[in-house]
C-alpha atoms as a PDB file:
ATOM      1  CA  UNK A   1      49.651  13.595  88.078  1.00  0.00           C
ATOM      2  CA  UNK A   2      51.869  16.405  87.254  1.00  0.00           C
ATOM      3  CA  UNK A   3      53.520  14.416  84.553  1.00  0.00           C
ATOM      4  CA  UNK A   4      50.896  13.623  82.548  1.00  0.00           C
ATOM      5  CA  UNK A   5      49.384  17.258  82.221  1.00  0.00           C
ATOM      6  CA  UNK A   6      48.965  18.294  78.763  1.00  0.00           C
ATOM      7  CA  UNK A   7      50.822  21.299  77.892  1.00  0.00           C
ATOM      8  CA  UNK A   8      50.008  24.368  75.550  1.00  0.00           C
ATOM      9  CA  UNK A   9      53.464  22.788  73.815  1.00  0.00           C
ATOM     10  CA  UNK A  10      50.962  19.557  72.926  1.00  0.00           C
ATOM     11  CA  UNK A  11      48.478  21.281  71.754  1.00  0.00           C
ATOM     12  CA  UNK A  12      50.611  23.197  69.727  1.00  0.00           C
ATOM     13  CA  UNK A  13      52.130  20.420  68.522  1.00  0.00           C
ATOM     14  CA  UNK A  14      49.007  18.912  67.927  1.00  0.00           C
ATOM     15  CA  UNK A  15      47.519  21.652  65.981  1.00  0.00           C
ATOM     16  CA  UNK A  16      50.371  21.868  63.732  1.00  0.00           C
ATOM     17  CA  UNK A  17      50.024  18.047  62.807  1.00  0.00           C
ATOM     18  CA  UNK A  18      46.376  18.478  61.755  1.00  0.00           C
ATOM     19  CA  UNK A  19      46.983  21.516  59.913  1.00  0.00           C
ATOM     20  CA  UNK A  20      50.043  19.594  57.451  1.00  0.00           C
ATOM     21  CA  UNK A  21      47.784  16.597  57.268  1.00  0.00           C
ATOM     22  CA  UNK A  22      44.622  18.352  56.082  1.00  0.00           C
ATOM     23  CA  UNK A  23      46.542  20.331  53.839  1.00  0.00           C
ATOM     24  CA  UNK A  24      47.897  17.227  52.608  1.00  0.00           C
ATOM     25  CA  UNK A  25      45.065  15.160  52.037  1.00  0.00           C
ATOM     26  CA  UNK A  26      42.538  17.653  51.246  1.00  0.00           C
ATOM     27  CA  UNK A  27      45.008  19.143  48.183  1.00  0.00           C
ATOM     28  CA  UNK A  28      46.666  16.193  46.371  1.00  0.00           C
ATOM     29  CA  UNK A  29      45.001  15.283  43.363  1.00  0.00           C
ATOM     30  CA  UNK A  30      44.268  19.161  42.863  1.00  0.00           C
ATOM     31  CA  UNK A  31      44.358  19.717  38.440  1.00  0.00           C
ATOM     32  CA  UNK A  32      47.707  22.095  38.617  1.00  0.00           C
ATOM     33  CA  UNK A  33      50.354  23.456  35.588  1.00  0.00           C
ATOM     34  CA  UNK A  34      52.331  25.766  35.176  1.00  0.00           C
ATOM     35  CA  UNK A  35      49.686  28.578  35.016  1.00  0.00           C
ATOM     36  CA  UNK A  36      47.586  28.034  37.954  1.00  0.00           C
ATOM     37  CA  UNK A  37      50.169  26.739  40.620  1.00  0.00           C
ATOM     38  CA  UNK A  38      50.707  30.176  41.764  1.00  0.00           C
ATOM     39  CA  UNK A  39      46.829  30.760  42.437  1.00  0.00           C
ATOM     40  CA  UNK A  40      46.767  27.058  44.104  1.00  0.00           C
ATOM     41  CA  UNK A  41      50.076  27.951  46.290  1.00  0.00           C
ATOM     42  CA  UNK A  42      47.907  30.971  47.163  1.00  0.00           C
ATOM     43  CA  UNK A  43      44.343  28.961  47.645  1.00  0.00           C
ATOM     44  CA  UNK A  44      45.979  26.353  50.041  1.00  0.00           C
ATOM     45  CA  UNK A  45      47.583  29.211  52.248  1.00  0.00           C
ATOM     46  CA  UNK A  46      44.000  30.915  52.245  1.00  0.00           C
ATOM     47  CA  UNK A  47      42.431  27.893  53.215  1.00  0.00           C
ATOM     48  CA  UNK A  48      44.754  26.438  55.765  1.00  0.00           C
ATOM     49  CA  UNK A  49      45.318  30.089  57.111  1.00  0.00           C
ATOM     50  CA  UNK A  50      41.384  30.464  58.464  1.00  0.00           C
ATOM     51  CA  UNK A  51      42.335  27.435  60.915  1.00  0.00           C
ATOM     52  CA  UNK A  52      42.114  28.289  64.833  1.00  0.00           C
ATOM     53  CA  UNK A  53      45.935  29.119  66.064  1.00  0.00           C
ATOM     54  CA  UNK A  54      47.868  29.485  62.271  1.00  0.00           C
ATOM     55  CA  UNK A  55      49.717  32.756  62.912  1.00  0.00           C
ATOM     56  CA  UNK A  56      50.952  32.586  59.438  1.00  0.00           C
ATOM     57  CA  UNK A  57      51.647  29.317  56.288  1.00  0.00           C
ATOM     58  CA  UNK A  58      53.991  29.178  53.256  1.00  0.00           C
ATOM     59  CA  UNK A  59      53.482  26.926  50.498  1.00  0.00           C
ATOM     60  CA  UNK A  60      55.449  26.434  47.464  1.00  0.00           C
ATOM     61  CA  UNK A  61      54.715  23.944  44.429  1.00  0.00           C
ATOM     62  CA  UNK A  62      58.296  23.152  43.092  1.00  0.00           C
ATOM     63  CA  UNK A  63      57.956  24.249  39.328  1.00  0.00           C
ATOM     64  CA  UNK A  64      60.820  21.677  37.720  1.00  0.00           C
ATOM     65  CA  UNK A  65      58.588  18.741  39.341  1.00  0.00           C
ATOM     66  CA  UNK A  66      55.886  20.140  38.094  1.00  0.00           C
ATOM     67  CA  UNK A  67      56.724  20.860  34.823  1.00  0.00           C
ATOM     68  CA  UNK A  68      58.577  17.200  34.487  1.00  0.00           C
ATOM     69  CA  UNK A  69      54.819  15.556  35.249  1.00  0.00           C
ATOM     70  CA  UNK A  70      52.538  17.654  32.695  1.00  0.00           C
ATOM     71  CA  UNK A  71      50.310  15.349  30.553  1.00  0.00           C
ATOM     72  CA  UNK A  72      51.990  16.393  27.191  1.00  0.00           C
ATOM     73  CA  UNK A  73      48.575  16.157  25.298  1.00  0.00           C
ATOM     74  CA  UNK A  74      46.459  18.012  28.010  1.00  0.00           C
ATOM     75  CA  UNK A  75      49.083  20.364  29.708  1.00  0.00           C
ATOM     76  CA  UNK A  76      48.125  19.740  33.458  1.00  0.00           C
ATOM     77  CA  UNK A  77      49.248  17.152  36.192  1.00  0.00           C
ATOM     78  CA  UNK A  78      47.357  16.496  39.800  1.00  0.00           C
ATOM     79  CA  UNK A  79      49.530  18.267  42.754  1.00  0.00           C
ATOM     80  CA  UNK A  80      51.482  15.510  44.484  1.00  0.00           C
ATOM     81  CA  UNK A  81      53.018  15.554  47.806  1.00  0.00           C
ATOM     82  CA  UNK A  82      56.623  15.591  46.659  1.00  0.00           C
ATOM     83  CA  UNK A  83      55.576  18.738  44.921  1.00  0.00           C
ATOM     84  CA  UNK A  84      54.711  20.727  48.071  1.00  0.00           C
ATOM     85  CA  UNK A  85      57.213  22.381  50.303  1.00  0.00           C
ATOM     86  CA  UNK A  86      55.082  23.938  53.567  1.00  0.00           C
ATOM     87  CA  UNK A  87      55.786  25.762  56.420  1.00  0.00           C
ATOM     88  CA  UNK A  88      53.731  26.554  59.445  1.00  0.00           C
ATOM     89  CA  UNK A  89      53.570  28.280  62.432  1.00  0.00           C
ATOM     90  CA  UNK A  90      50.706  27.537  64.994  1.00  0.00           C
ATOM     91  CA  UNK A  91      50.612  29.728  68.439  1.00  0.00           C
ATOM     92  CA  UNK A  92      48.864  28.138  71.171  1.00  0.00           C
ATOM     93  CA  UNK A  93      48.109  30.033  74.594  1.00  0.00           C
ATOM     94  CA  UNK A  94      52.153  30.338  75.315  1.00  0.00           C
ATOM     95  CA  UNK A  95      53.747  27.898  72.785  1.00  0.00           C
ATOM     96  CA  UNK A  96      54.413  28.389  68.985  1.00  0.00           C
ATOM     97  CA  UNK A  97      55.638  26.239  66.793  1.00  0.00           C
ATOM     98  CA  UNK A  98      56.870  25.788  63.480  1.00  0.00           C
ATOM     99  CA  UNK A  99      56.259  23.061  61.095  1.00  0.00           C
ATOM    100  CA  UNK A 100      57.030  21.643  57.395  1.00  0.00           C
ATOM    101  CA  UNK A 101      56.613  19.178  55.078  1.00  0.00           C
ATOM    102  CA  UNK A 102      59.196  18.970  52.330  1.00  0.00           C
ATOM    103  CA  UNK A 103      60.342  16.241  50.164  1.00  0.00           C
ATOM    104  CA  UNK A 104      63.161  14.127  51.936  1.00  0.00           C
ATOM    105  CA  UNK A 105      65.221  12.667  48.904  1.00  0.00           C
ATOM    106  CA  UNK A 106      66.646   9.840  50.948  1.00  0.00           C
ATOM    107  CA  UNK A 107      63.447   8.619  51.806  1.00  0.00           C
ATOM    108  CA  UNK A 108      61.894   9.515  48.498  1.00  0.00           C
ATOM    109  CA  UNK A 109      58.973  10.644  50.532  1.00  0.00           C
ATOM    110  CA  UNK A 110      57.334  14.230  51.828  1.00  0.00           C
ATOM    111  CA  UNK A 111      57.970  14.401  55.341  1.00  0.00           C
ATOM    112  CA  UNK A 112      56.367  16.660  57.853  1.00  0.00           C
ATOM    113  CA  UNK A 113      58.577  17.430  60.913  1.00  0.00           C
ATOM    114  CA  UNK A 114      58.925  19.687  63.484  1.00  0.00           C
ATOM    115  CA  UNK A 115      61.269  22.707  62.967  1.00  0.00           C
ATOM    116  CA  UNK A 116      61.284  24.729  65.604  1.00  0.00           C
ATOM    117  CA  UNK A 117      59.517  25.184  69.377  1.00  0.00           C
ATOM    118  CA  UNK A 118      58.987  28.161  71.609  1.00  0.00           C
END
């Protein structure tokens, strides 16, 4: 039974995963420009950051994408996944790991992955 004995790595792991995938879901669509992405980069990080094991989240809209998808007659876009670039690191019991979601060109897609595992 040894083998199939979930590890504080899993549950790291796992943790990590919900944390990118609420942040993605629950954010998209968010009203954003140029003016308020810094308070939104700063409102996801807030939000994410009261979750049980985040020992600490960076998140950073890219400004050129954004700026390339303003509504020219209202001055404001909704925050899209290819926008974000995300890091975070979840400690569980002994493990910690560190996660992202960035956007992969050669997919043409924002993919979360793992980075890193202690």
């Amino acid at each position: 039974m040894a083998a199939n004995k979930i590890t504080d790595r899993d549950n790291a792991l796992f943790e990590a995963g919900i944390k990118l995938g609420a942040l993605y879901h629950q954010f998209t669509g968010s009203p954003v420009n140029l003016k308020t992405a810094s308070s939104l980069e700063q409102a996801i990080q807030e939000s994410i950051s009261v979750q049980p094991f985040v020992e600490s989240i960076s998140v950073k809209i890219d400004r050129d994408l954004l700026k390339s998808k303003l509504n020219s007659e209202f001055g404001y876009t909704e925050l899209q996944g290819p926008m974000l670039d995300v890091k975070i690191i979840v400690k569980y019991c002994s493990s910690r790991v560190k996660v992202a979601m960035e956007f992969d060109s050669e997919l043409n897609y924002p993919l979360m992955k793992i980075e890193s595992l202690e």
